[in-house]
PDB file of N, CA and C in Angstrom:
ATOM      1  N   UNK A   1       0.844  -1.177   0.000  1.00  0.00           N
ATOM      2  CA  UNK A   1       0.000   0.000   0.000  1.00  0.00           C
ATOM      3  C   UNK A   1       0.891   1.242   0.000  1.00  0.00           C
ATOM      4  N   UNK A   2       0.136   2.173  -0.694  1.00  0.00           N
ATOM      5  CA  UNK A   2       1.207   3.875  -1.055  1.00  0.00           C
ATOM      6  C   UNK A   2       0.040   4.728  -0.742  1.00  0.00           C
ATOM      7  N   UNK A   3       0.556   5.809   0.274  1.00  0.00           N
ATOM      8  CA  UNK A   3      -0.275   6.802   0.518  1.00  0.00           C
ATOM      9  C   UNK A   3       0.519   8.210  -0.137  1.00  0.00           C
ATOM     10  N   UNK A   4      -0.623   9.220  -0.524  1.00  0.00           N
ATOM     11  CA  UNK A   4       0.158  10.210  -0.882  1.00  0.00           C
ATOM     12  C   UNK A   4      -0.983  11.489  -0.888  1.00  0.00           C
ATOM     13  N   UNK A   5      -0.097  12.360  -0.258  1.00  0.00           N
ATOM     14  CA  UNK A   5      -1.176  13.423   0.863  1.00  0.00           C
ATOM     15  C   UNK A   5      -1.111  14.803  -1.177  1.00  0.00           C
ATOM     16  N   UNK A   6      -1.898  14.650  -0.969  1.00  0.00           N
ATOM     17  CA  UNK A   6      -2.225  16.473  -2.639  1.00  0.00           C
ATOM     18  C   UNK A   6      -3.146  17.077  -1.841  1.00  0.00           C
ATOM     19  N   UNK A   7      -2.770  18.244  -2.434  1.00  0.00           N
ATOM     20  CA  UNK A   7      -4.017  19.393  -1.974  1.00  0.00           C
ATOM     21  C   UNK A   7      -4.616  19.830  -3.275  1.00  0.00           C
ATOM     22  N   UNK A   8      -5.986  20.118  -3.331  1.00  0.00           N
ATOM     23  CA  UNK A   8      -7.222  20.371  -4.040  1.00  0.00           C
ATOM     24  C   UNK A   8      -6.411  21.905  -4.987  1.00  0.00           C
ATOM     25  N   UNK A   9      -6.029  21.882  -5.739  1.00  0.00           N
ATOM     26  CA  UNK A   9      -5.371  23.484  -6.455  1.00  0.00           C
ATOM     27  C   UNK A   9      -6.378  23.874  -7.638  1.00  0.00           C
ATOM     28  N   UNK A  10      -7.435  23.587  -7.956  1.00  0.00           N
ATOM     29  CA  UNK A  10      -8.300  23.756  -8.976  1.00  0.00           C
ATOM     30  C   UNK A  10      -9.003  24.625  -8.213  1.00  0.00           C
ATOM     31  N   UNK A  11      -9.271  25.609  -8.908  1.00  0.00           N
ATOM     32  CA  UNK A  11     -10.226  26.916  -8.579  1.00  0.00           C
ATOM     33  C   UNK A  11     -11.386  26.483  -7.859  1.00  0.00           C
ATOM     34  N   UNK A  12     -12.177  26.174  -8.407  1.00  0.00           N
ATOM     35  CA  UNK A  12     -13.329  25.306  -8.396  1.00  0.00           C
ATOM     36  C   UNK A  12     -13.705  23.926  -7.596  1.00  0.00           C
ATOM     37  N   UNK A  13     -12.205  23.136  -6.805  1.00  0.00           N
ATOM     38  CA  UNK A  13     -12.629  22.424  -6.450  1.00  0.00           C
ATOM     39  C   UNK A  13     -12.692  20.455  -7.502  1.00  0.00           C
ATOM     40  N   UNK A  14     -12.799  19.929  -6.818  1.00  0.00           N
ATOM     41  CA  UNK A  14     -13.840  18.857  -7.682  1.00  0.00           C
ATOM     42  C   UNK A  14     -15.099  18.493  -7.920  1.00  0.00           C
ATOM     43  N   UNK A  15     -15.097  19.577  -8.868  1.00  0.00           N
ATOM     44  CA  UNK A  15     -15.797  19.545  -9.439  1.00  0.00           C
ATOM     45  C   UNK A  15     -16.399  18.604 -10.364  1.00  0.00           C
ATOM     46  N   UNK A  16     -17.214  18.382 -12.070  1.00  0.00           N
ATOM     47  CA  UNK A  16     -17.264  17.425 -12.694  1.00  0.00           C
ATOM     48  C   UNK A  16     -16.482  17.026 -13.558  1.00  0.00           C
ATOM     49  N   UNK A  17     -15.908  18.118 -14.385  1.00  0.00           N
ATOM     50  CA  UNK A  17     -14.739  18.076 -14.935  1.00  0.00           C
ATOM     51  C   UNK A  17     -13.298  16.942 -14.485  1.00  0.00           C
ATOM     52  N   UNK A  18     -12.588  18.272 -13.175  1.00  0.00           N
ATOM     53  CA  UNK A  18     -11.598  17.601 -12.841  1.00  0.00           C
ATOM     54  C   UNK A  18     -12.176  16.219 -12.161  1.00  0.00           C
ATOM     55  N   UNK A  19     -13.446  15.825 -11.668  1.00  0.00           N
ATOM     56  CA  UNK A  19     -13.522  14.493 -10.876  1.00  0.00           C
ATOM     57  C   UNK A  19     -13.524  13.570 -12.089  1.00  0.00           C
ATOM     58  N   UNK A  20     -13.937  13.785 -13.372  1.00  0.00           N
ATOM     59  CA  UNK A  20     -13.808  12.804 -14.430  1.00  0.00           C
ATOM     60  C   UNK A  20     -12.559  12.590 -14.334  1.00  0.00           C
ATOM     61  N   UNK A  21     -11.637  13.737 -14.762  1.00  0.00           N
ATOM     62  CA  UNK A  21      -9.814  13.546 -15.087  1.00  0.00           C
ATOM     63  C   UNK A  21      -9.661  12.443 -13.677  1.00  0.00           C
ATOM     64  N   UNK A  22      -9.949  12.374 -12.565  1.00  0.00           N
ATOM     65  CA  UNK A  22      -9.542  11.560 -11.348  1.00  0.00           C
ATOM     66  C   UNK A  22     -10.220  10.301 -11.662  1.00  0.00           C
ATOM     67  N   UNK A  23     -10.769   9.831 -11.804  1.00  0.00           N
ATOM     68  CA  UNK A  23     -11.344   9.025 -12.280  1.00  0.00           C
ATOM     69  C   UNK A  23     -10.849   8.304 -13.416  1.00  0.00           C
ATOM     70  N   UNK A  24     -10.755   9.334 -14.638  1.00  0.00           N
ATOM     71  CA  UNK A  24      -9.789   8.268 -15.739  1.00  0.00           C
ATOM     72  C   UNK A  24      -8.818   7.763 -15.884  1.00  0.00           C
ATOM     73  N   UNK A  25      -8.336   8.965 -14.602  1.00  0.00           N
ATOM     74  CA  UNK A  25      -6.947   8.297 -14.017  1.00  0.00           C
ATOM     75  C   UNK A  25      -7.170   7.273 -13.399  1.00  0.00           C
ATOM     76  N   UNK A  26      -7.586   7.009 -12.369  1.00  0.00           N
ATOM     77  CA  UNK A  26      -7.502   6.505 -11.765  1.00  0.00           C
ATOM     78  C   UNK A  26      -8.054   4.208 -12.292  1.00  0.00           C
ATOM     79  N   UNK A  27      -9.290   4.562 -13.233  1.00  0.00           N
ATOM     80  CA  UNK A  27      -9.479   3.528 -14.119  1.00  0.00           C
ATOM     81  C   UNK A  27      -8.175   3.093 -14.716  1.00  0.00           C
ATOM     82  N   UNK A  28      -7.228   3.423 -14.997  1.00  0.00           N
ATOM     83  CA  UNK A  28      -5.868   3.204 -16.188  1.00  0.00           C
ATOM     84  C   UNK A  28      -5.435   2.311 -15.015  1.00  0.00           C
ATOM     85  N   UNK A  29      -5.836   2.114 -14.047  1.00  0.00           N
ATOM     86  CA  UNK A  29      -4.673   0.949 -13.164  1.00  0.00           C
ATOM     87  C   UNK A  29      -5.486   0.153 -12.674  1.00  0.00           C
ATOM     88  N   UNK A  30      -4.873  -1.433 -12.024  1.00  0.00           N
ATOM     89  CA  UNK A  30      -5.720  -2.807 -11.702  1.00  0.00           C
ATOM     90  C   UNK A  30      -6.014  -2.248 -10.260  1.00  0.00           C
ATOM     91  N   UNK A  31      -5.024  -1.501  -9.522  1.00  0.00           N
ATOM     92  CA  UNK A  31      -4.616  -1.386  -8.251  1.00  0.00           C
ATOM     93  C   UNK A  31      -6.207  -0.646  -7.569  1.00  0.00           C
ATOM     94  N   UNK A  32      -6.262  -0.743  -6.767  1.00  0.00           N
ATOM     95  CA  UNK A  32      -7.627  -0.060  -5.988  1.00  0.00           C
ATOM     96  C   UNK A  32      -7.115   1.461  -4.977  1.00  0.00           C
ATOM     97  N   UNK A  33      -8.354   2.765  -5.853  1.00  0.00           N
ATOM     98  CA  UNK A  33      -7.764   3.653  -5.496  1.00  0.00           C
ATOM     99  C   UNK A  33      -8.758   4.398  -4.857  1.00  0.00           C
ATOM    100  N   UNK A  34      -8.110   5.178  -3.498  1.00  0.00           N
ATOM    101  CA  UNK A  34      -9.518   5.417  -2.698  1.00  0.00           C
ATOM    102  C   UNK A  34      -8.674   6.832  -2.258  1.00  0.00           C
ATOM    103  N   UNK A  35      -9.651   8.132  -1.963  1.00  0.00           N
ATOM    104  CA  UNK A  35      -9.341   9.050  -2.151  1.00  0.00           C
ATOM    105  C   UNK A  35     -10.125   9.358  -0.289  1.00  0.00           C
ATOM    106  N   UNK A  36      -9.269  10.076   0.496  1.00  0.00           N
ATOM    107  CA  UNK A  36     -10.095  10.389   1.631  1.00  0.00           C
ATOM    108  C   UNK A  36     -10.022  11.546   1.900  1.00  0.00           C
ATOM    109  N   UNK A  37     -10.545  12.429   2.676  1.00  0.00           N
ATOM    110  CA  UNK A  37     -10.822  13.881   3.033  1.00  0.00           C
ATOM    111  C   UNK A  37     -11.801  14.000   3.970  1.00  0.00           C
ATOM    112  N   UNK A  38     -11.242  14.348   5.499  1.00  0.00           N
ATOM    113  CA  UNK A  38     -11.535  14.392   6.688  1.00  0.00           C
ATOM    114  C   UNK A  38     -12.581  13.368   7.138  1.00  0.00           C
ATOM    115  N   UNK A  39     -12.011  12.006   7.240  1.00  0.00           N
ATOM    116  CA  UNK A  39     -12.521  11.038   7.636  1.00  0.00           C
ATOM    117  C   UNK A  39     -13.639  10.360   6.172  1.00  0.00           C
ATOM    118  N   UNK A  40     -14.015  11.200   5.360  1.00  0.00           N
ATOM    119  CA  UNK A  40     -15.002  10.722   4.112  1.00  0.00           C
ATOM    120  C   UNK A  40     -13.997   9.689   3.058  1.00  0.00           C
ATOM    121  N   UNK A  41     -14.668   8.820   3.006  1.00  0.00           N
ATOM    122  CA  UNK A  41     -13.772   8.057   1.700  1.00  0.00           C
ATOM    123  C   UNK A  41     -14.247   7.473   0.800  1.00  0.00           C
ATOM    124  N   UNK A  42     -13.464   7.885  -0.380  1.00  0.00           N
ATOM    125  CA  UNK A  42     -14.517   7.582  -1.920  1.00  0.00           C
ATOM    126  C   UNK A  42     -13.523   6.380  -2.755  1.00  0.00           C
ATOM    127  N   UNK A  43     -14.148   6.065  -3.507  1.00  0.00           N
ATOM    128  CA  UNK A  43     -13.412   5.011  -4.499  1.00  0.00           C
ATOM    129  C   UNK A  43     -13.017   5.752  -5.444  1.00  0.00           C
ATOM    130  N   UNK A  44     -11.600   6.565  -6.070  1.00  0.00           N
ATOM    131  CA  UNK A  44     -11.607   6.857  -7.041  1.00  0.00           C
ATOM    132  C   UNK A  44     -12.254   6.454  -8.491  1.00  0.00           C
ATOM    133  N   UNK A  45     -12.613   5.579  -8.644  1.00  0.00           N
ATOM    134  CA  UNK A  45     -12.887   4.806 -10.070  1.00  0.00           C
ATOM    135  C   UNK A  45     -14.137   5.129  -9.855  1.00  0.00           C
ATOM    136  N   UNK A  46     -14.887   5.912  -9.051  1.00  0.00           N
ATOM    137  CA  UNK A  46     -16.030   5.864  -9.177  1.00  0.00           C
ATOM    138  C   UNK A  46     -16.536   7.524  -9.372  1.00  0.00           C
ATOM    139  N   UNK A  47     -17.435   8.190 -10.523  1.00  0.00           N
ATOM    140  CA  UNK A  47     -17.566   9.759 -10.590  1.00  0.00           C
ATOM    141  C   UNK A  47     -18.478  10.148  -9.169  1.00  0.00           C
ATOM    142  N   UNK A  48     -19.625   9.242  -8.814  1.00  0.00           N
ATOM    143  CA  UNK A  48     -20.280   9.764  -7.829  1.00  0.00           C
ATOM    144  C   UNK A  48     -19.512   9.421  -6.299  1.00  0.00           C
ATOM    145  N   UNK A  49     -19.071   8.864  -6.417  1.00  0.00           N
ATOM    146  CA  UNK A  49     -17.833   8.773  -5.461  1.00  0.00           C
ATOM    147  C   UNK A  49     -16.808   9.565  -4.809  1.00  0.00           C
ATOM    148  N   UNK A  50     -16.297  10.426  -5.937  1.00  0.00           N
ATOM    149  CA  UNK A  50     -14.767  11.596  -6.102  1.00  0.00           C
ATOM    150  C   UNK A  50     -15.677  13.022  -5.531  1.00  0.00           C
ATOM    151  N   UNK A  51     -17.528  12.843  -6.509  1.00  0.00           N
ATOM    152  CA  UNK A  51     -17.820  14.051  -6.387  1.00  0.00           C
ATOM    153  C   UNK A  51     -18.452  14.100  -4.704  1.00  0.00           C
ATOM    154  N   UNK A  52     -18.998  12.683  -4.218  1.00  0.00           N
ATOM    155  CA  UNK A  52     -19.708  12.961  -2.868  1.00  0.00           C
ATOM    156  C   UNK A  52     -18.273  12.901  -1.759  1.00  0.00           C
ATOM    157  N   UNK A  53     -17.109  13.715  -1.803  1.00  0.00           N
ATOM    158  CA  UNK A  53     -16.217  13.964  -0.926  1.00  0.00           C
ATOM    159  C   UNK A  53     -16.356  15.432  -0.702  1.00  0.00           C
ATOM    160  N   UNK A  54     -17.106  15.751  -2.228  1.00  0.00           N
ATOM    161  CA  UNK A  54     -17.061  17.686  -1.964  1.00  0.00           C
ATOM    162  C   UNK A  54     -15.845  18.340  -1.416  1.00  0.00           C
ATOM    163  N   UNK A  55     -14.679  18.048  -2.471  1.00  0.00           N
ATOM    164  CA  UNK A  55     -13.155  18.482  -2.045  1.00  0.00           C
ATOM    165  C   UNK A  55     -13.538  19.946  -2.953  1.00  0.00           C
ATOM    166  N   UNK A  56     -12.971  21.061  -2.085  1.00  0.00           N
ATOM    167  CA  UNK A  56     -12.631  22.307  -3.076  1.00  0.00           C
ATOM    168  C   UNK A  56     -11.602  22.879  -2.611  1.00  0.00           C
ATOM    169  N   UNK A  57     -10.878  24.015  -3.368  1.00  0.00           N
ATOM    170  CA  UNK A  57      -9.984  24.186  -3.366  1.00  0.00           C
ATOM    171  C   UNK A  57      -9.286  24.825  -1.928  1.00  0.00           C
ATOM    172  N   UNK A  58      -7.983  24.029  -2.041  1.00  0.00           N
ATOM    173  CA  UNK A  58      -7.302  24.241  -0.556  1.00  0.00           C
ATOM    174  C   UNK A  58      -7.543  22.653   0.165  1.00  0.00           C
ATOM    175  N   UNK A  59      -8.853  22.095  -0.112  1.00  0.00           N
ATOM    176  CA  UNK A  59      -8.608  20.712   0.356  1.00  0.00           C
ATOM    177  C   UNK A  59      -7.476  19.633   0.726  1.00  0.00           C
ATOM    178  N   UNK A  60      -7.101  19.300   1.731  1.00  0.00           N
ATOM    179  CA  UNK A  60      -6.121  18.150   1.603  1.00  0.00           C
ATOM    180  C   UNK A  60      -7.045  16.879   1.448  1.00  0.00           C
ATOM    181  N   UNK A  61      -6.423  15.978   0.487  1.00  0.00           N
ATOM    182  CA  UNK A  61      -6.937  14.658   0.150  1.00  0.00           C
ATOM    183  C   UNK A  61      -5.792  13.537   0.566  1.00  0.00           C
ATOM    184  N   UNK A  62      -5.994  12.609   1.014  1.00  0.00           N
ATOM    185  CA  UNK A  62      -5.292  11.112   1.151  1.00  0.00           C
ATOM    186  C   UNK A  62      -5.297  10.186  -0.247  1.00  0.00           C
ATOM    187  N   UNK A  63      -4.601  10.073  -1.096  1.00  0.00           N
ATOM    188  CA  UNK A  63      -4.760   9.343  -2.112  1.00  0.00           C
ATOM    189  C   UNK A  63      -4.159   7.836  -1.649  1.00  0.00           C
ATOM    190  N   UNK A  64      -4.885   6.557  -1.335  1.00  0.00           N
ATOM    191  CA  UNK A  64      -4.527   5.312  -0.969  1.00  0.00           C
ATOM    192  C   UNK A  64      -4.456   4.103  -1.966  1.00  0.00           C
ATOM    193  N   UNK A  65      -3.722   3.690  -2.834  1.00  0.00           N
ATOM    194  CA  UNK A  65      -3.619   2.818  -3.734  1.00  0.00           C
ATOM    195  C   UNK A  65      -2.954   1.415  -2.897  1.00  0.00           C
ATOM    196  N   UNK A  66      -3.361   0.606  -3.603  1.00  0.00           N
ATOM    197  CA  UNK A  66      -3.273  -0.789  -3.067  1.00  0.00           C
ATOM    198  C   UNK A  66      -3.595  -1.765  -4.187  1.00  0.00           C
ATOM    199  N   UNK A  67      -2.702  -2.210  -4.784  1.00  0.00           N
ATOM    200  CA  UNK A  67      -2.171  -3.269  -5.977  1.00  0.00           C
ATOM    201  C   UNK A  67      -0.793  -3.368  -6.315  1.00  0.00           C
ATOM    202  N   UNK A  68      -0.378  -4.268  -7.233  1.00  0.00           N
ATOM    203  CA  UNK A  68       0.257  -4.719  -8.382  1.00  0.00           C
ATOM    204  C   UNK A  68       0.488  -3.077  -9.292  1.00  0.00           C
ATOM    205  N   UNK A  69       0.104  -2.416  -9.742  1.00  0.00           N
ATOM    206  CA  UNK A  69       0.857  -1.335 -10.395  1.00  0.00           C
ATOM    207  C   UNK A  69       0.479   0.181  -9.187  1.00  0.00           C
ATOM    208  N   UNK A  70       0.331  -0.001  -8.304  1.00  0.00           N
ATOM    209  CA  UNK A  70       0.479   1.087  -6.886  1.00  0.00           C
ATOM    210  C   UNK A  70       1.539   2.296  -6.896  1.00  0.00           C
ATOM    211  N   UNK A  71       2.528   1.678  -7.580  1.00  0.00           N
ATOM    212  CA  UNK A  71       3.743   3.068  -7.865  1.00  0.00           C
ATOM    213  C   UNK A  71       3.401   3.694  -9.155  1.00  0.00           C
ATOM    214  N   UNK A  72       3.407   2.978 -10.216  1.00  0.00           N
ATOM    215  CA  UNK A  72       2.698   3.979 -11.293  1.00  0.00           C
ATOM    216  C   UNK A  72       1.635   4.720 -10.931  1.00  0.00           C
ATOM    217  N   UNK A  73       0.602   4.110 -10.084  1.00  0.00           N
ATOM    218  CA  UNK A  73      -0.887   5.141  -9.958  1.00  0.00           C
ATOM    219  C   UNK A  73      -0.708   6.594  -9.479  1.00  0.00           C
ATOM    220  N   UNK A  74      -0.073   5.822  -8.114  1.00  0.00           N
ATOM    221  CA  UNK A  74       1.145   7.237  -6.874  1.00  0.00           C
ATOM    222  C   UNK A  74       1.494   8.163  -8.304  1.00  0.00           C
ATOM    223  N   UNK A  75       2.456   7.682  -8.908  1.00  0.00           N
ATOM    224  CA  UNK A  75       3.309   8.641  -9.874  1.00  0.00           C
ATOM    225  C   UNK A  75       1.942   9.648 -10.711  1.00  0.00           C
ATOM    226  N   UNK A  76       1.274   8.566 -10.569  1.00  0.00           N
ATOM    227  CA  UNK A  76      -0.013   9.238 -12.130  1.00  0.00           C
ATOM    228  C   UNK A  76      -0.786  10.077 -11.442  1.00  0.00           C
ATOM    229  N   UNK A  77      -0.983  10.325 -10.412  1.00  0.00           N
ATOM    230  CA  UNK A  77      -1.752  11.018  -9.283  1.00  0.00           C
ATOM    231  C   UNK A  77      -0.930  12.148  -8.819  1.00  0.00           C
ATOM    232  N   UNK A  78       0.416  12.162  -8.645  1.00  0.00           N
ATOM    233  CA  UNK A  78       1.195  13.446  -8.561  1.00  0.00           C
ATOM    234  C   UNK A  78       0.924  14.413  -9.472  1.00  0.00           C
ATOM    235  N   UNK A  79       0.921  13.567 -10.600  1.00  0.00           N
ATOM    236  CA  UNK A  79       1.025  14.386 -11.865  1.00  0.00           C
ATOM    237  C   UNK A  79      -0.049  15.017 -11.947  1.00  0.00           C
ATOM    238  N   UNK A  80      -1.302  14.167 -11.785  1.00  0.00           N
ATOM    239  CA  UNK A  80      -2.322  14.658 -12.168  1.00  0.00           C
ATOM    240  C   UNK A  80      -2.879  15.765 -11.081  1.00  0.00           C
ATOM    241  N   UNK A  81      -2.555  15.828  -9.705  1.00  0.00           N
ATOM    242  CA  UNK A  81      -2.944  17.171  -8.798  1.00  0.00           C
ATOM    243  C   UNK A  81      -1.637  18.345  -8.874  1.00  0.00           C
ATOM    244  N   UNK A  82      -0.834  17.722  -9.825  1.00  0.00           N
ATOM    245  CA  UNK A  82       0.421  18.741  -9.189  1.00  0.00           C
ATOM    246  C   UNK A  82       0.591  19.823 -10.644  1.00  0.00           C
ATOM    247  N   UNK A  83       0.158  19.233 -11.492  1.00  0.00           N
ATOM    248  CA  UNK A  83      -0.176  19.883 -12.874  1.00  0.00           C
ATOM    249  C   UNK A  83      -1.401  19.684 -13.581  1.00  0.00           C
ATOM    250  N   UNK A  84      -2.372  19.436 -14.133  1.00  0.00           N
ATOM    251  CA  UNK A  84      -3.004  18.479 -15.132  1.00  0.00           C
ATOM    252  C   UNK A  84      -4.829  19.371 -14.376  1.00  0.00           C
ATOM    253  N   UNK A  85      -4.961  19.332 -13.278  1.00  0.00           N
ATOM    254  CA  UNK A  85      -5.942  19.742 -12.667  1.00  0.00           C
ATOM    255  C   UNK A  85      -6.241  21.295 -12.239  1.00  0.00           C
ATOM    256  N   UNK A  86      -4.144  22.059 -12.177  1.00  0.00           N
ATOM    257  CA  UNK A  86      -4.286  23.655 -12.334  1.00  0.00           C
ATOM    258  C   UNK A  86      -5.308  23.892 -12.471  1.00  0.00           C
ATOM    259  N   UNK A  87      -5.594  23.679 -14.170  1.00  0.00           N
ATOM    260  CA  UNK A  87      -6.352  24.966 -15.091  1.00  0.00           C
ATOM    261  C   UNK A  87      -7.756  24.640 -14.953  1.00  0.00           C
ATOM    262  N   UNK A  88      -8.326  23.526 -14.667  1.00  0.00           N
ATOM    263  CA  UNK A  88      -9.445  23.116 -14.175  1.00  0.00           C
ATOM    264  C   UNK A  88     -10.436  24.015 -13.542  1.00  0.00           C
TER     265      UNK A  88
END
């Protein structure tokens, strides 16, 4: 298991947009990916899931992966809150 702490940097939050991008990310791997924010926890792979955490911006999130490709997801999840979700 890989934990990895992002904060919410999209104007807006997660919204529907960026919760799709989390989501498609998060589909691209076998590994099981669960997203938490103050005790609430969602299944990434899931849209009504990402959106019933109601993360907005400034949020800290727990990103928890647990599989067989767990370091790629980690890596794909940096990327995706640390750039990819900005302009969102």
């Amino acid at each position: 298991m890989e934990k990895l702490n992002v904060i919410v940097e999209s104007k807006c939050g997660l919204h529907a947009r960026p919760a799709s991008l989390v989501v498609s990310t998060a589909n691209k791997f076998s590994s099981n990916i669960t997203l938490k924010k103050q005790g609430r926890a969602a299944n990434a792979k899931s849209i009504l899931g990402v959106l019933s955490i109601a993360a907005v911006n400034g949020d800290e999130l727990e990103v928890i992966v647990e599989g067989q490709d767990e370091a790629e997801a980690v890596s794909a999840f940096k990327d995706l809150f640390g750039n990819q979700l900005l302009n969102e």
